[in-house]
Protein backbone atom coordinates (compact mmCIF):
# COMPACT_ATOMS: atom_id res chain seq x y z
CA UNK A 1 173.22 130.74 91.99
CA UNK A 2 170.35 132.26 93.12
CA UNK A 3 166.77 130.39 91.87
CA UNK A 4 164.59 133.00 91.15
CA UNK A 5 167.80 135.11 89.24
CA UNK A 6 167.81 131.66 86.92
CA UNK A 7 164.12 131.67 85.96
CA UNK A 8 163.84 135.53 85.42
CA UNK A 9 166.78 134.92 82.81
CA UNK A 10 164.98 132.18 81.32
CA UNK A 11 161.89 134.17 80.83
CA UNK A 12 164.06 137.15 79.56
CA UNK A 13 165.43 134.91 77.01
CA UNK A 14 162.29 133.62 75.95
CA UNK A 15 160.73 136.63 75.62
CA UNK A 16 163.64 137.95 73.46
CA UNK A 17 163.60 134.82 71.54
CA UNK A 18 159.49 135.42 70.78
CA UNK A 19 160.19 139.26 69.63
CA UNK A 20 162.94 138.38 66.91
CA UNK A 21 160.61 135.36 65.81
CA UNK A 22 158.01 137.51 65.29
CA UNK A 23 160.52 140.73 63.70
CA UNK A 24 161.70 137.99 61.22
CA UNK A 25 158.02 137.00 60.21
CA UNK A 26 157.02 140.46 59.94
CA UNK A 27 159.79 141.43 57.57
CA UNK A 28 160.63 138.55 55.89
CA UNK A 29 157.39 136.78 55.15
CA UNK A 30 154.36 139.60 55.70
CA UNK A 31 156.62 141.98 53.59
CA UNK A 32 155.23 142.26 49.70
CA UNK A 33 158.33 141.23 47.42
CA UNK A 34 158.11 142.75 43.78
CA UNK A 35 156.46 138.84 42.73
CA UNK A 36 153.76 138.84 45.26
CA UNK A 37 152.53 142.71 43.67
CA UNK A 38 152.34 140.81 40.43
CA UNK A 39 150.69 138.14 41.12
CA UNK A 40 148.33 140.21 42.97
CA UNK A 41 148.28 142.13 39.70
CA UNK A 42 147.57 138.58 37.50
CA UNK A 43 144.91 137.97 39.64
CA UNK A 44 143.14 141.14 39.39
CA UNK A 45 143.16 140.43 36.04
CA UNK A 46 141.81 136.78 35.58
CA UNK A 47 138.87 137.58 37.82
CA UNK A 48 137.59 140.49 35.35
CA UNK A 49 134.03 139.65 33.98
CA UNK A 50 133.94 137.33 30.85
CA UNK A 51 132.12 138.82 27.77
CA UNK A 52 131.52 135.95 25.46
CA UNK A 53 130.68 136.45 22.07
CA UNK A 54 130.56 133.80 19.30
CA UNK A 55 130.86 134.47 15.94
CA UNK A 56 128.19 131.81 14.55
CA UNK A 57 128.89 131.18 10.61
CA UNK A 58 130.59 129.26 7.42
CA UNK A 59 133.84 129.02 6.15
CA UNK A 60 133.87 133.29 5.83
CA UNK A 61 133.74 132.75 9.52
CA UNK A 62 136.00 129.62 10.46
CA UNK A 63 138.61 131.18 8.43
CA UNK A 64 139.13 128.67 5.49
CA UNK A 65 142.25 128.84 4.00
CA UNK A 66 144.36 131.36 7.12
CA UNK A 67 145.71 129.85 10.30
CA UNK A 68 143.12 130.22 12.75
CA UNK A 69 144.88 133.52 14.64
CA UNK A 70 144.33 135.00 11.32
CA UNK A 71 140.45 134.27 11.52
CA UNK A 72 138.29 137.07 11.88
CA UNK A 73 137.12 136.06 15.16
CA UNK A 74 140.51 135.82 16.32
CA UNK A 75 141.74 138.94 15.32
CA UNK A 76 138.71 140.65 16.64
CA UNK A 77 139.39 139.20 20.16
CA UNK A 78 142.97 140.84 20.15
CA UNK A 79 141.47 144.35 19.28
CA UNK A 80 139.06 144.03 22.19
CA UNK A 81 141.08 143.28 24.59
CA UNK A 82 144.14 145.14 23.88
CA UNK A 83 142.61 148.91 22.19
CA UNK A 84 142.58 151.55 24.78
CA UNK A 85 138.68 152.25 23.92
CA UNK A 86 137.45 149.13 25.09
CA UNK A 87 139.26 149.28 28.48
CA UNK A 88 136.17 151.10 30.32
CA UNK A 89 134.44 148.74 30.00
CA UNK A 90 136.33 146.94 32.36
CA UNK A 91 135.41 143.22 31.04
CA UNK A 92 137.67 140.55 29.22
CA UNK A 93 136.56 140.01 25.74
CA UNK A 94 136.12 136.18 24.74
CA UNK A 95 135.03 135.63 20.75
CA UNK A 96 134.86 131.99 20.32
CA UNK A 97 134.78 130.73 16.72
CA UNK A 98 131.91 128.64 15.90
CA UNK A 99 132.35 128.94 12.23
CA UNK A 100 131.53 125.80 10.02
CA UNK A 101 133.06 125.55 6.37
CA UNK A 102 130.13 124.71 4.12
CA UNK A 103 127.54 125.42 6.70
CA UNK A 104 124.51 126.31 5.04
CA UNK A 105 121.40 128.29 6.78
CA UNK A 106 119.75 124.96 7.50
CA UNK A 107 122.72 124.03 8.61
CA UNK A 108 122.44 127.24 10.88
CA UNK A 109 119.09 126.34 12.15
CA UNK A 110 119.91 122.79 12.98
CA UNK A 111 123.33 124.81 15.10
CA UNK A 112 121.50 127.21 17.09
CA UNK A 113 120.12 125.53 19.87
CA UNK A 114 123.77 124.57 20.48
CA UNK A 115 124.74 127.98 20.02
CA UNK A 116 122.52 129.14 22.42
CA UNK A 117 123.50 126.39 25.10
CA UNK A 118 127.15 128.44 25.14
CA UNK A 119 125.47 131.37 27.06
CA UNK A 120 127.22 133.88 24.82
CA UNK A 121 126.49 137.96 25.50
CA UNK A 122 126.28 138.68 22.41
CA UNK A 123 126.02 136.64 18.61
CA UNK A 124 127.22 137.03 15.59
CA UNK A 125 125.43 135.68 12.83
CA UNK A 126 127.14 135.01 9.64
CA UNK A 127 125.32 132.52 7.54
CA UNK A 128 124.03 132.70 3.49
CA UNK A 129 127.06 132.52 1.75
CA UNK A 130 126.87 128.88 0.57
CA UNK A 131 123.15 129.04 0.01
CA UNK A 132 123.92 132.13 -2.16
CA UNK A 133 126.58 129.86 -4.03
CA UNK A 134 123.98 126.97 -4.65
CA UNK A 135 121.46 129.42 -5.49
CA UNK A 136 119.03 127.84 -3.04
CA UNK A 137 115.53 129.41 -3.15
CA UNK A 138 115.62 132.45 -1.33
CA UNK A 139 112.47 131.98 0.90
CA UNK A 140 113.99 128.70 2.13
CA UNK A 141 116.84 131.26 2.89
CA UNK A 142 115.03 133.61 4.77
CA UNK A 143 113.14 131.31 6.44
CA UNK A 144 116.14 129.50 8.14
CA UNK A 145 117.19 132.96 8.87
CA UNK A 146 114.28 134.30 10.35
CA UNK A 147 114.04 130.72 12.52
CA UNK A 148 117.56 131.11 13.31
CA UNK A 149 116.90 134.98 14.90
CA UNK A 150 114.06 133.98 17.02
CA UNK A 151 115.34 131.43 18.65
CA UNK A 152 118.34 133.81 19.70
CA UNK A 153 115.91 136.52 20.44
CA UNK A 154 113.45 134.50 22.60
CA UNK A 155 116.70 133.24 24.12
CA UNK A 156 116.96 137.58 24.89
CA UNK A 157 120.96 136.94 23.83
CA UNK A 158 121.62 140.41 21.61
CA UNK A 159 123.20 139.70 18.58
CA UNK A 160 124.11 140.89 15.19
CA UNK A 161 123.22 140.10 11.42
CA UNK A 162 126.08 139.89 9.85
CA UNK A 163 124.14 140.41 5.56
CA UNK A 164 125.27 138.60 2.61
CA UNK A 165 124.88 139.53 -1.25
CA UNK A 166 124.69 137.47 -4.17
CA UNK A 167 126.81 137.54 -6.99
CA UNK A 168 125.95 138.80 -9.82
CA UNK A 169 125.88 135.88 -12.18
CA UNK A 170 122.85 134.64 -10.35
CA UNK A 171 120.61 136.68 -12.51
CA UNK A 172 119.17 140.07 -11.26
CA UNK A 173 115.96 138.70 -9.70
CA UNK A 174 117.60 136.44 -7.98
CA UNK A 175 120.21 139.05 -6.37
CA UNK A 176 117.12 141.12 -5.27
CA UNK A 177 115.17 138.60 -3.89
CA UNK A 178 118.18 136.94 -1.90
CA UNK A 179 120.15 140.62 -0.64
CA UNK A 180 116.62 141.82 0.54
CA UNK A 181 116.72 139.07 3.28
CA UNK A 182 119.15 140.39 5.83
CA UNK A 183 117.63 144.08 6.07
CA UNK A 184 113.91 143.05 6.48
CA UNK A 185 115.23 139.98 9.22
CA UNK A 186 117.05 142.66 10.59
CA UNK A 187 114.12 144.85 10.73
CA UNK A 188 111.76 142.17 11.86
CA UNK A 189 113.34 141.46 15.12
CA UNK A 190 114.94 145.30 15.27
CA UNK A 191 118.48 143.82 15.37
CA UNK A 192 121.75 145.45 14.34
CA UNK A 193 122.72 144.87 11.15
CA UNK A 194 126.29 144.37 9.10
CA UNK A 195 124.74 145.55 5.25
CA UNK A 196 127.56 143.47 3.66
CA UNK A 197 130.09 141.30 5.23
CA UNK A 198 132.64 141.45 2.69
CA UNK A 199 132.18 145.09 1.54
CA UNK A 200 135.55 146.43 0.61
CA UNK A 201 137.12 142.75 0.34
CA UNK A 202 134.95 140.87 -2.21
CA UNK A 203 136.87 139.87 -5.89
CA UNK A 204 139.96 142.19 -4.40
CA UNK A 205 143.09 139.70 -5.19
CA UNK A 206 145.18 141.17 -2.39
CA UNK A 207 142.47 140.39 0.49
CA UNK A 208 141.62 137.07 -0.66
CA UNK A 209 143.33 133.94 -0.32
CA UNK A 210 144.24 131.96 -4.07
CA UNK A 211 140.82 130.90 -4.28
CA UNK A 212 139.74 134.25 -4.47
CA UNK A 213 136.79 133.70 -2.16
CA UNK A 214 137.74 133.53 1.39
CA UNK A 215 139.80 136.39 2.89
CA UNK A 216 143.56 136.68 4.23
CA UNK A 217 143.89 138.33 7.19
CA UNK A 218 144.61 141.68 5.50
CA UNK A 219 141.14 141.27 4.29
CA UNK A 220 139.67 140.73 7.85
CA UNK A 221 141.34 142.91 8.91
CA UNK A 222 139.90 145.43 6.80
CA UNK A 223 135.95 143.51 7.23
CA UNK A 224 136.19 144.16 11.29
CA UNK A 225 137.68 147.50 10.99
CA UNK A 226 135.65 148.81 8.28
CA UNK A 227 132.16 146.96 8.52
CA UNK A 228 132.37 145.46 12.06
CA UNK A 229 133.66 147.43 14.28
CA UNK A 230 130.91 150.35 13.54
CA UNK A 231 127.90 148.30 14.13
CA UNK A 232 129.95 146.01 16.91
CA UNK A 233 130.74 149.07 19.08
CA UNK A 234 127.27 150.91 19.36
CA UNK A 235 125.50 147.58 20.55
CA UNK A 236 128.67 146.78 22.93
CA UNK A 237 128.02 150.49 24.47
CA UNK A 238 124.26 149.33 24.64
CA UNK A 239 125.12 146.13 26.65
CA UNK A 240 127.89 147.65 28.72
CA UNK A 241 127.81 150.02 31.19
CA UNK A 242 131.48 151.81 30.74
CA UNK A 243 133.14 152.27 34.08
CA UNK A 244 133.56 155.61 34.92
């Protein structure tokens, strides 16, 4: 057999050997299956921008009384990430409950660094209703409340006053002393302000909980919807640019 015929073959077959390798790698492993496009997909959507908001607060926060998913801050993070009008914003929403049962406003104040050390977008401040139910001295009130804004304006975090009234039985000088607090904080530092948390839910039996207090999740439902999501949405616009 001729030599050179021999080694010609050899390189022949070598050659055809290195094409179907590289046919097989082409098609078989290059080649997108139907589970690579998704996790291509998943990954599109874990590396969206984190907004982090914290709902800072007492028990009307923490959700005394409901299994946490029925918490307000809970249910507010499902609505933001999963309504069709907050897609353009192109961000995934993260509310992290930092809600204390019992927490008073000096409880607030001692809080807020920690708060701050987060690095939150945006706070919610919900914080008065146990001082209202210990009828603590309003200007001890709105002093922790005033400290409490500063340090989260200083801090330039945007946020949002979530206001508290006082019941009735407290006498009427009292009420107006203590319901006047929220509107001129809210003024002072030109921050958006929630009138009334619990407008709409307050001594309604079907949107509280058996101790007729906290709310069910009916009743947060109704708070974020109704007295929330108004004031939430304008300052979210404000803070977000809406992709276009």
């Amino acid at each position: 057999m001729n030599p050179r015929f021999t080694i010609k073959k050899i390189i022949f077959g070598i050659l055809v050997l290195g094409t179907l390798a590289l046919c097989i790698y082409i098609f078989v492993y290059e080649k997108p299956s139907v589970k690579n496009i998704q996790n291509i997909d998943v990954g599109i959507q874990v590396n969206k921008k984190e907004f982090t908001i914290i709902a800072f607060g007492d028990s009307l926060t923490a959700g005394f009384g409901v299994d946490l998913k029925d918490s307000y801050p809970s249910i507010l993070e499902d609505i933001l990430n999963e309504s069709i009008e907050y897609k353009k914003y192109n961000v995934s929403f993260k509310v992290i409950n930092m809600g204390v049962s019992g927490e008073s406003s000096s409880g607030g104040l001692d809080r807020v660094d920690f708060v701050l050390e987060q690095k939150p977008n945006l706070v919610l401040i919900g914080l008065g209703a146990n001082d209202m139910l210990r009828s603590t001295n309003p200007i001890l009130v709105r002093s922790n409340m005033d400290s409490i804004v500063q340090k989260i304006v200083l801090n330039k975090v945007p946020a949002i006053l979530m206001g508290m009234q006082s019941a009735a039985g407290n006498g009427r000088e009292y009420k107006e002393s203590f319901d006047s607090i929220y509107p001129s904080v809210a003024k002072k530092y030109n921050l958006a302000l929630v009138p009334f948390f619990l407008e709409g839910v307050v001594l309604v039996p079907s949107l509280n909980t058996a101790d007729g207090i906290h709310p069910n999740r009916v009743g947060y439902e109704k708070i974020i919807n109704a007295n929330i999501l108004p004031v939430l949405n304008q300052v979210i616009e404000k803070i977000i640019k809406p992709k276009t």
